[in-house]
PDB file of N, CA and C in Angstrom:
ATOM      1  N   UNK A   1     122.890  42.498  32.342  1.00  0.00           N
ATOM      2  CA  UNK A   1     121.825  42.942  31.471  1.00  0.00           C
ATOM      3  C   UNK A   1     122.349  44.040  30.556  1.00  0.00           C
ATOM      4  N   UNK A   2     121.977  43.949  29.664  1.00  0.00           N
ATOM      5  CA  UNK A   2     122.203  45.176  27.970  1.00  0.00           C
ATOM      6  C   UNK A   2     121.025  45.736  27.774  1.00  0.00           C
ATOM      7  N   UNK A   3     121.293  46.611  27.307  1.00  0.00           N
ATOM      8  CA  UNK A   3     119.960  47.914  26.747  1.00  0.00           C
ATOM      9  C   UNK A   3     120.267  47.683  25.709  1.00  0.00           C
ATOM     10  N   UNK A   4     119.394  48.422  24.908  1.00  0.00           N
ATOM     11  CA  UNK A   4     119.227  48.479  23.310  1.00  0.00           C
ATOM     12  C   UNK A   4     120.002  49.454  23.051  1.00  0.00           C
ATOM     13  N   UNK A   5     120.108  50.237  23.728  1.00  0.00           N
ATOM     14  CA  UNK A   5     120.789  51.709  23.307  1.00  0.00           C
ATOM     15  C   UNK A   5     121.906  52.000  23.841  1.00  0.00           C
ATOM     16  N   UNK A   6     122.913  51.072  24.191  1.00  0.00           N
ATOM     17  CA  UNK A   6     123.866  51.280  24.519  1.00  0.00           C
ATOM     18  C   UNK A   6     124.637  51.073  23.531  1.00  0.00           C
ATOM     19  N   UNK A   7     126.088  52.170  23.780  1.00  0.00           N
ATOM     20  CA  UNK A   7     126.693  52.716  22.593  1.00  0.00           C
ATOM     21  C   UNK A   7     128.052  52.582  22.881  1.00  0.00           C
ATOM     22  N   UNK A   8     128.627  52.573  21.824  1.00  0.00           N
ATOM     23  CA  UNK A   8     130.476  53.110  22.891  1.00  0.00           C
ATOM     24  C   UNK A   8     131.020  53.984  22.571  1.00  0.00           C
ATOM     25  N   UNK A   9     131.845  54.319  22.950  1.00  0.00           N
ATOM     26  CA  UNK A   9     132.451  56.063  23.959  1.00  0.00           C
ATOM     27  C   UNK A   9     131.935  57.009  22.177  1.00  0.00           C
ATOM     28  N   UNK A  10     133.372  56.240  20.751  1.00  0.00           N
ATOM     29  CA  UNK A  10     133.417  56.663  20.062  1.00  0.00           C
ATOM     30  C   UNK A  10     131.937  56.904  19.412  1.00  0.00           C
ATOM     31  N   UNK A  11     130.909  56.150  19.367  1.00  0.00           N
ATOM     32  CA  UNK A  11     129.675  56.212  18.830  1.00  0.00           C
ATOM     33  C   UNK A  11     128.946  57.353  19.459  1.00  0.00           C
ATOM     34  N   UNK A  12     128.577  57.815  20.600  1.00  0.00           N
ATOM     35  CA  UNK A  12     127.885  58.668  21.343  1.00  0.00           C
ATOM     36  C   UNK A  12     128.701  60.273  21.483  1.00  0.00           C
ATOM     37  N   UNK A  13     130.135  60.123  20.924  1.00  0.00           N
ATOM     38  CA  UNK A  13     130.607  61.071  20.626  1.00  0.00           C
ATOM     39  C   UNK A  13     130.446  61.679  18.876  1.00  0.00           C
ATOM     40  N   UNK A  14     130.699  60.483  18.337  1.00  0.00           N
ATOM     41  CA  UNK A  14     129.805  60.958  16.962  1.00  0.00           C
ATOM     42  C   UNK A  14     128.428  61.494  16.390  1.00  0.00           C
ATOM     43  N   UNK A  15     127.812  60.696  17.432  1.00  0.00           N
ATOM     44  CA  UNK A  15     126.326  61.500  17.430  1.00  0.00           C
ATOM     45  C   UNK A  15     126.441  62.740  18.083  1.00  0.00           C
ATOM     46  N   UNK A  16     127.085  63.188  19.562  1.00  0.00           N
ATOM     47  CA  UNK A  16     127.335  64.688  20.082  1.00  0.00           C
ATOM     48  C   UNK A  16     127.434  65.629  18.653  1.00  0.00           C
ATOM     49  N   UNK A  17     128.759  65.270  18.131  1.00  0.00           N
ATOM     50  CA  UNK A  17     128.846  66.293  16.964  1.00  0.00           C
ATOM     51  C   UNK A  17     128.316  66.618  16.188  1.00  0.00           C
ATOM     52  N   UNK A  18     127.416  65.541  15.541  1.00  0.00           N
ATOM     53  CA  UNK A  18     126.438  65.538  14.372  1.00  0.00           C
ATOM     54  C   UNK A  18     125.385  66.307  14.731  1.00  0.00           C
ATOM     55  N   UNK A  19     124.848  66.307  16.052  1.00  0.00           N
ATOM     56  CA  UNK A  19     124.047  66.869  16.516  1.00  0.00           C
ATOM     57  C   UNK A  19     124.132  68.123  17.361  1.00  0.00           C
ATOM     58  N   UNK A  20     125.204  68.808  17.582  1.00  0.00           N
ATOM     59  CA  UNK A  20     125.512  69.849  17.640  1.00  0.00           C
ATOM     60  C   UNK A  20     126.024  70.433  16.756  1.00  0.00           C
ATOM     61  N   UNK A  21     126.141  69.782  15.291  1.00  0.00           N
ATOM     62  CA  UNK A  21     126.518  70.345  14.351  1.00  0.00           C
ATOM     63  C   UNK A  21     128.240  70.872  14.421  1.00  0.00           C
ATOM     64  N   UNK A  22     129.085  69.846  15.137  1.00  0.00           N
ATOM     65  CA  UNK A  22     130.720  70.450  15.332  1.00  0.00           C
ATOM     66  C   UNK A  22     131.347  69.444  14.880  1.00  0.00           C
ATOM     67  N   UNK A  23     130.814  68.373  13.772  1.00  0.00           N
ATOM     68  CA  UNK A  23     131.961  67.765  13.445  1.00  0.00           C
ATOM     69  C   UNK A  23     132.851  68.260  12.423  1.00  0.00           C
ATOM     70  N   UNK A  24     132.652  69.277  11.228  1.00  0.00           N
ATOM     71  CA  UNK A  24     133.090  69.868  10.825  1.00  0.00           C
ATOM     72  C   UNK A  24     134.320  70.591  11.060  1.00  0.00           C
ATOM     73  N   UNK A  25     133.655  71.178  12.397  1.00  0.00           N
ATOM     74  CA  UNK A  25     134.820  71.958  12.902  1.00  0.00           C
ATOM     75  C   UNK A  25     135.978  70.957  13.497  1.00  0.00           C
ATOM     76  N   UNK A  26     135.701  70.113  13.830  1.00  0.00           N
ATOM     77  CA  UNK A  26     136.569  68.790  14.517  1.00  0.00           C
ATOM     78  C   UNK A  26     137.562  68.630  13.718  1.00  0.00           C
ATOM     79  N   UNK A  27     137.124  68.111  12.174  1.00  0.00           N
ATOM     80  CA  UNK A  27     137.734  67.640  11.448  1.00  0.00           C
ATOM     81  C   UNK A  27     138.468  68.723  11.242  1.00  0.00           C
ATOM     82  N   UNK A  28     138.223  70.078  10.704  1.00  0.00           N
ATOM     83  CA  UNK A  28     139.042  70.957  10.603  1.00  0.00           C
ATOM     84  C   UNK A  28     140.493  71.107  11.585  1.00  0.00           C
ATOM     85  N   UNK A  29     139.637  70.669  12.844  1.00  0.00           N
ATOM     86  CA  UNK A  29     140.986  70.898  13.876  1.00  0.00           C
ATOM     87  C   UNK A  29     141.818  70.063  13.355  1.00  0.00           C
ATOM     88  N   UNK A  30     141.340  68.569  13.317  1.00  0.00           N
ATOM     89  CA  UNK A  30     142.143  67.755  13.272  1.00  0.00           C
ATOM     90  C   UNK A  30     143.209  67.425  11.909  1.00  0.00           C
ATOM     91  N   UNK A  31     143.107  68.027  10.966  1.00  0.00           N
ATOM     92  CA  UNK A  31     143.539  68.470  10.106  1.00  0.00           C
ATOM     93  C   UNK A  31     144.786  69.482  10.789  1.00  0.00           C
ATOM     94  N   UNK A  32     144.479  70.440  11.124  1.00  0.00           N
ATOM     95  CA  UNK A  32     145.478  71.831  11.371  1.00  0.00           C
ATOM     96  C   UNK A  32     145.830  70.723  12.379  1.00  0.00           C
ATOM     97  N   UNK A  33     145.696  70.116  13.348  1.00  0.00           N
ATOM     98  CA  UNK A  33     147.084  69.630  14.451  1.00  0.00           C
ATOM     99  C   UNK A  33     147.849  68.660  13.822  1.00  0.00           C
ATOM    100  N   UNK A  34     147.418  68.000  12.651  1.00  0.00           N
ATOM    101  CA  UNK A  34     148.358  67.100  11.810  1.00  0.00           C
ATOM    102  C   UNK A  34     149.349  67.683  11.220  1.00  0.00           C
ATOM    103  N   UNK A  35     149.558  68.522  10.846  1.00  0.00           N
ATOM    104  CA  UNK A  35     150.086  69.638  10.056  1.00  0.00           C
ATOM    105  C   UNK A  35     151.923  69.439  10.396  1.00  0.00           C
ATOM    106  N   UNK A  36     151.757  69.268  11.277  1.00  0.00           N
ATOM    107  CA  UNK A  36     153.638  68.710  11.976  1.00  0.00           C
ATOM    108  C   UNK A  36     153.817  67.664  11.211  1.00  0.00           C
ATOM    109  N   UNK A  37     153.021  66.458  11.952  1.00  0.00           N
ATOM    110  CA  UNK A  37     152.797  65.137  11.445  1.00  0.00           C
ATOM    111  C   UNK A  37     153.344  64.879   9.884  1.00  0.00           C
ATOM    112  N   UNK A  38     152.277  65.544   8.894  1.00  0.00           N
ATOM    113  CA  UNK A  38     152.344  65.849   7.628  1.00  0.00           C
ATOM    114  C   UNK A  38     153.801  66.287   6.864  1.00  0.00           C
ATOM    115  N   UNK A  39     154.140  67.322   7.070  1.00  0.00           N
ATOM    116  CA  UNK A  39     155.212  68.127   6.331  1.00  0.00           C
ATOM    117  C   UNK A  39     156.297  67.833   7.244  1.00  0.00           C
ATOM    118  N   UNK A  40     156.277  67.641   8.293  1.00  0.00           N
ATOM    119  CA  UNK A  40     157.750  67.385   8.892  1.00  0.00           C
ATOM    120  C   UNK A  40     157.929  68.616   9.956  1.00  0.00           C
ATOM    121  N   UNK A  41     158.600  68.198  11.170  1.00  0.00           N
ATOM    122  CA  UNK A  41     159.059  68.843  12.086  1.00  0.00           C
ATOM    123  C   UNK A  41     159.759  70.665  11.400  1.00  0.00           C
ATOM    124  N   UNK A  42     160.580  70.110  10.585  1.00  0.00           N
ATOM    125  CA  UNK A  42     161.668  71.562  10.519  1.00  0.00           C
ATOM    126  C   UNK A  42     160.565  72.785   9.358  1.00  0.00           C
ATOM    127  N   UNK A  43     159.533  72.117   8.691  1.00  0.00           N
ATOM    128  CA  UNK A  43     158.396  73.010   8.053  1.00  0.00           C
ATOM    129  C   UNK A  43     157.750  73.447   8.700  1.00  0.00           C
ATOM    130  N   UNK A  44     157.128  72.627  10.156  1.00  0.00           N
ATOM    131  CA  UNK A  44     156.121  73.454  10.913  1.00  0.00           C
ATOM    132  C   UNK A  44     156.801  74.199  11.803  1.00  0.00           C
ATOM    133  N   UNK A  45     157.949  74.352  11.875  1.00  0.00           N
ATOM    134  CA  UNK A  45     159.048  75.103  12.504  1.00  0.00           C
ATOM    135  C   UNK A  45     158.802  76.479  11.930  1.00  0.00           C
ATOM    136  N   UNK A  46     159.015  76.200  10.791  1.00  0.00           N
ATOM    137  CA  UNK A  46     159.256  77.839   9.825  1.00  0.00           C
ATOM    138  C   UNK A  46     157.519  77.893   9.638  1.00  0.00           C
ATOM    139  N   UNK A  47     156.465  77.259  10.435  1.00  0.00           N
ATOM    140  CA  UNK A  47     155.106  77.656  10.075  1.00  0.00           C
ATOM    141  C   UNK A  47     154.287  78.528  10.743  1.00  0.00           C
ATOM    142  N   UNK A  48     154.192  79.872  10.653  1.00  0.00           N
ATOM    143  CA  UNK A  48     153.818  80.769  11.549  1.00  0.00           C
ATOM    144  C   UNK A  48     152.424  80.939  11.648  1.00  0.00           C
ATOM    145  N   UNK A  49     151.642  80.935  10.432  1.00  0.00           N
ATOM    146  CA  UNK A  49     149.960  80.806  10.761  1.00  0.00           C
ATOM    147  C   UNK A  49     149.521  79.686  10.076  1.00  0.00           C
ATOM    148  N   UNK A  50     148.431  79.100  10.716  1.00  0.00           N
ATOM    149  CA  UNK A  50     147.902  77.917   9.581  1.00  0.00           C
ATOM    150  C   UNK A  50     146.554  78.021  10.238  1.00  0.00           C
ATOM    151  N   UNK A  51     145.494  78.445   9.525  1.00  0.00           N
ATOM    152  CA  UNK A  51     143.776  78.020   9.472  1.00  0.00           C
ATOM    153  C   UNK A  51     142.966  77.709   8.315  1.00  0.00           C
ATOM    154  N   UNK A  52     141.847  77.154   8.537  1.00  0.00           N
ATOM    155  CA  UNK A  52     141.272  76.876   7.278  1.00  0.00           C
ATOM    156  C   UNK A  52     139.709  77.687   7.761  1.00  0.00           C
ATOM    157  N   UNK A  53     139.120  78.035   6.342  1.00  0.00           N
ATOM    158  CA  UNK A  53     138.513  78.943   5.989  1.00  0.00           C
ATOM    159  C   UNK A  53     137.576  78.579   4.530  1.00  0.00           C
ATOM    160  N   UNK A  54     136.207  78.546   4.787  1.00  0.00           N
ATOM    161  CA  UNK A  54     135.489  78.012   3.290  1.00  0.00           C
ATOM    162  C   UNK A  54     136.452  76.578   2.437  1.00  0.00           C
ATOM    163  N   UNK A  55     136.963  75.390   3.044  1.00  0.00           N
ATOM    164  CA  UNK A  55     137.574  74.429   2.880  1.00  0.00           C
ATOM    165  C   UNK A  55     139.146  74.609   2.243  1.00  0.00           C
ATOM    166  N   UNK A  56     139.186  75.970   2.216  1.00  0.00           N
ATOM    167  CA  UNK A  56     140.902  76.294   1.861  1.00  0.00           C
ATOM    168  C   UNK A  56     141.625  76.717   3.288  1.00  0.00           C
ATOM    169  N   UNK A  57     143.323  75.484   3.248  1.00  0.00           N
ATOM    170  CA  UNK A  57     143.855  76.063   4.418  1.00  0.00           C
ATOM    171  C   UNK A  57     144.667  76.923   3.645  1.00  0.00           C
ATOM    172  N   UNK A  58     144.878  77.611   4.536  1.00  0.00           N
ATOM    173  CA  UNK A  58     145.771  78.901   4.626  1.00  0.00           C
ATOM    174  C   UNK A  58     147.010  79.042   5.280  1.00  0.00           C
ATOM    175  N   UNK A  59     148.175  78.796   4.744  1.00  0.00           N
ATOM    176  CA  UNK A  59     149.484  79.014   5.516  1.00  0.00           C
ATOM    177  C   UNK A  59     150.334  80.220   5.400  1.00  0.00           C
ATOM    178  N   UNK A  60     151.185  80.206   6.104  1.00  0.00           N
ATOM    179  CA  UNK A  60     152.059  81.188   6.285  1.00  0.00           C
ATOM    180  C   UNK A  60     153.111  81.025   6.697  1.00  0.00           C
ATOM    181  N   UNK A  61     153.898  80.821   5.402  1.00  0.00           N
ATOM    182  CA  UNK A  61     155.497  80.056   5.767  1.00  0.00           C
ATOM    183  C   UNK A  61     156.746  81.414   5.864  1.00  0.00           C
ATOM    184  N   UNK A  62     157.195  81.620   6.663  1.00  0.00           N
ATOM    185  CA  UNK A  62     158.665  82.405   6.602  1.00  0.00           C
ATOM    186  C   UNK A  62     159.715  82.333   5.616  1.00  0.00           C
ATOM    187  N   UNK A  63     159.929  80.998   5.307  1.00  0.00           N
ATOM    188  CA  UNK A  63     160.334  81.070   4.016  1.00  0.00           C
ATOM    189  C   UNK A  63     160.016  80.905   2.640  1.00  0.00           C
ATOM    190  N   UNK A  64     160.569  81.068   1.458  1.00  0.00           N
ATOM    191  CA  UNK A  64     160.270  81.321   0.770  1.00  0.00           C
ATOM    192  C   UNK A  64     161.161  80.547  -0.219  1.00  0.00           C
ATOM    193  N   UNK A  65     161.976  79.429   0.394  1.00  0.00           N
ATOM    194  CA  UNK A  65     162.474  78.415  -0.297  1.00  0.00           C
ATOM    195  C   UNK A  65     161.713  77.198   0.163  1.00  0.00           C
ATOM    196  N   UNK A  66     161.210  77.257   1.446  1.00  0.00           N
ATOM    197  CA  UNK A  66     160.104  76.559   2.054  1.00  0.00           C
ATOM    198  C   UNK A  66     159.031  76.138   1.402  1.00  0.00           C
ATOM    199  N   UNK A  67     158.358  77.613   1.097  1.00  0.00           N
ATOM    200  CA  UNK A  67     157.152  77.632   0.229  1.00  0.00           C
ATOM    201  C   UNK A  67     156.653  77.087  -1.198  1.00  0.00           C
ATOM    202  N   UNK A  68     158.207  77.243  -1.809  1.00  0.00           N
ATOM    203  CA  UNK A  68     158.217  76.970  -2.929  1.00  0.00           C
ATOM    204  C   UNK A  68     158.063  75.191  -2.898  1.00  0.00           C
ATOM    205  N   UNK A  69     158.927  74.481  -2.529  1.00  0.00           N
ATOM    206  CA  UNK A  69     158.592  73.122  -1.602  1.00  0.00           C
ATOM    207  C   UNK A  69     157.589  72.695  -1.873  1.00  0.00           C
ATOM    208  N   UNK A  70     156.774  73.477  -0.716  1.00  0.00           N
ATOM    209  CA  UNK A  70     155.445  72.906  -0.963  1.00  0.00           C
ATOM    210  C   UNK A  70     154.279  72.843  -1.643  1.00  0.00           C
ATOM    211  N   UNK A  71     154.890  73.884  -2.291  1.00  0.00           N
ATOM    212  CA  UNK A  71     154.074  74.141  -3.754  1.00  0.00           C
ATOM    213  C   UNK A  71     154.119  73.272  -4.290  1.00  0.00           C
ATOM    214  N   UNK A  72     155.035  72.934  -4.461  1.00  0.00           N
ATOM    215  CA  UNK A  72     155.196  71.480  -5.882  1.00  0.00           C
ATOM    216  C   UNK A  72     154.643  70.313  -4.785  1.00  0.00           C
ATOM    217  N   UNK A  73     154.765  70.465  -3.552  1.00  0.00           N
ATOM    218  CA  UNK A  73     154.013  69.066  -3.217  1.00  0.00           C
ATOM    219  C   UNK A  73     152.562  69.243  -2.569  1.00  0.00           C
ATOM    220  N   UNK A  74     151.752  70.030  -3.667  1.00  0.00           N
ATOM    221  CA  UNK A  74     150.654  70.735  -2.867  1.00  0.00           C
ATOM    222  C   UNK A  74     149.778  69.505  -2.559  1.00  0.00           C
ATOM    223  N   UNK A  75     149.613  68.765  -3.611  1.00  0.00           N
ATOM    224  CA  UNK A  75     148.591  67.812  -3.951  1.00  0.00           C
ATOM    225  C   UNK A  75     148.881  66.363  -2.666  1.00  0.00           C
ATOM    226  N   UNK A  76     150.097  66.262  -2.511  1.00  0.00           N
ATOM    227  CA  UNK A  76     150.625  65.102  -1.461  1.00  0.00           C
ATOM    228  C   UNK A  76     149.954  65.256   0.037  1.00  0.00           C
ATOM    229  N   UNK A  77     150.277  67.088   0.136  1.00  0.00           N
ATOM    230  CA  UNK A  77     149.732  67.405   1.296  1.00  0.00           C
ATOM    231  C   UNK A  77     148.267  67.508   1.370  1.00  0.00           C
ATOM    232  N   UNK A  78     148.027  68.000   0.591  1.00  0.00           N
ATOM    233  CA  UNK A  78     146.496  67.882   0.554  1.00  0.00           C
ATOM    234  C   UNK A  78     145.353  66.668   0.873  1.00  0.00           C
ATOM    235  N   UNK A  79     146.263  65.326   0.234  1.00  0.00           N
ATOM    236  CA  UNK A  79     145.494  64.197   0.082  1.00  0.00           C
ATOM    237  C   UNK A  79     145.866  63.431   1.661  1.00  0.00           C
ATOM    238  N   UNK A  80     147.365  63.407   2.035  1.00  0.00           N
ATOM    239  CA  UNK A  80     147.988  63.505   3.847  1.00  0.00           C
ATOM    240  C   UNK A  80     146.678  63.922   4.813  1.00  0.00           C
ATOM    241  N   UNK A  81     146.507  65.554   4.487  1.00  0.00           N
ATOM    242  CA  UNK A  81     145.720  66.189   5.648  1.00  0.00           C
ATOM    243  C   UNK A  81     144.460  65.809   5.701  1.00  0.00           C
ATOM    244  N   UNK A  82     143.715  65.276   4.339  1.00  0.00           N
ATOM    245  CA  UNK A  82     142.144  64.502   4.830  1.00  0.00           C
ATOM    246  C   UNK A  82     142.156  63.478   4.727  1.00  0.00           C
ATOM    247  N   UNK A  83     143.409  62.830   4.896  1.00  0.00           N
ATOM    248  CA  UNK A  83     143.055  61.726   5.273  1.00  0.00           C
ATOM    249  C   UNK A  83     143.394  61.504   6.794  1.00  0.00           C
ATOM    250  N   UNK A  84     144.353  62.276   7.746  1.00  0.00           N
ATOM    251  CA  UNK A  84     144.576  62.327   8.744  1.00  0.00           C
ATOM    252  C   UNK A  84     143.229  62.789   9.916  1.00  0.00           C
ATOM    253  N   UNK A  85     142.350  63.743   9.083  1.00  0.00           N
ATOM    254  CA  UNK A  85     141.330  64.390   9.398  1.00  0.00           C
ATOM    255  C   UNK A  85     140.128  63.281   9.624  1.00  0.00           C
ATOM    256  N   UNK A  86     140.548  62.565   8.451  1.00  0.00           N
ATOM    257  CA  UNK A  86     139.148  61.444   8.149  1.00  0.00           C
ATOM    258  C   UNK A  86     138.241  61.539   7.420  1.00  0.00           C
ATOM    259  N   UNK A  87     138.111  63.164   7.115  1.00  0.00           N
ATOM    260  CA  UNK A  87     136.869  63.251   5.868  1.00  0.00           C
ATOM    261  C   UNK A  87     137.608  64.613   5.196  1.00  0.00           C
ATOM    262  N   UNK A  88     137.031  64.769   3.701  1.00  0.00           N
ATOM    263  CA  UNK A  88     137.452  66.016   3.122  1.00  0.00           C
ATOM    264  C   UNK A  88     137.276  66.845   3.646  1.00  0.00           C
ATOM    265  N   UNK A  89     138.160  68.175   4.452  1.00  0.00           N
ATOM    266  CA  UNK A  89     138.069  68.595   4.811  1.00  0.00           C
ATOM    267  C   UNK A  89     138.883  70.045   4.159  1.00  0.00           C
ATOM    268  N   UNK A  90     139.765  69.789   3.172  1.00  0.00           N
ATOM    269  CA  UNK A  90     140.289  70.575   2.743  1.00  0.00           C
ATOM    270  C   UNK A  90     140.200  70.224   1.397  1.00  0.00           C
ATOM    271  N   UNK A  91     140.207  71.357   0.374  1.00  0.00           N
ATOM    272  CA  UNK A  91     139.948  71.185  -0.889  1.00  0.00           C
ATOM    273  C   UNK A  91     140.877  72.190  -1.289  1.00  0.00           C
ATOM    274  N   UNK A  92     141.887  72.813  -0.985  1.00  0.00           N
ATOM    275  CA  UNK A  92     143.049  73.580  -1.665  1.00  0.00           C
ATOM    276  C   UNK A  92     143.801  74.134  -0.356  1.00  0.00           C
ATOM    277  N   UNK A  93     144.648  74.555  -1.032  1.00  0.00           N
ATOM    278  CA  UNK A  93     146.057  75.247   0.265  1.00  0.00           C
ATOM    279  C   UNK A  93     146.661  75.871  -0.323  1.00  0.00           C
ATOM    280  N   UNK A  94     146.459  77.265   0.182  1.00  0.00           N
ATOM    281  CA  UNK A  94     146.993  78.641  -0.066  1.00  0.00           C
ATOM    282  C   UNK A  94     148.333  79.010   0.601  1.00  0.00           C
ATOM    283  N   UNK A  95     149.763  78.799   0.078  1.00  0.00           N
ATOM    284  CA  UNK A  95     150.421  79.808   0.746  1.00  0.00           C
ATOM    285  C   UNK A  95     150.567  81.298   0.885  1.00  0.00           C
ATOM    286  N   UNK A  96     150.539  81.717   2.097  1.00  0.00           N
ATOM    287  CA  UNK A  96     150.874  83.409   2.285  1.00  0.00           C
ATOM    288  C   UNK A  96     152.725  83.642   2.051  1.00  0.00           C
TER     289      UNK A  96
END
């Protein structure tokens, strides 16, 4: 026998969030743990802070030949991290 309201795992976890209002923050996470994924092992190496804040992440690279890098590939990473996330979740990226 089936109910009407039976759901699966991923569905009843989507409603949790929506309705506790944390998918936002989800996506945010999931964004910042891609961040390896994204730029490559030896960048998140030299990556000492990374959060996001009012839809801008915020990094903090040690170097400064690094940085420059990713400057010019701001837009690659940008379009990488929401889509890894699943929804816009970032709308600019600040290096420190």
């Amino acid at each position: 026998m089936s109910r009407n309201n039976d759901k699966t795992l991923k569905e009843a976890m989507e409603q949790m969030l929506k309705v506790y209002r944390l998918k936002n923050k989800f996506d945010e996470t999931q964004a910042v743990e891609s961040w390896e994924s994204v730029v490559g092992k030896a960048v998140a190496n030299r990556t000492k802070e990374i959060f996001i804040r009012d839809k801008k992440l915020f990094v903090r690279i040690e170097s400064s030949v690094v940085k420059n890098q990713l400057v010019m590939m701001r837009e690659q990473i940008l379009t990488n991290l929401n889509e890894k996330a699943g929804a816009a979740v970032v709308g600019e990226i600040v290096f420190l």
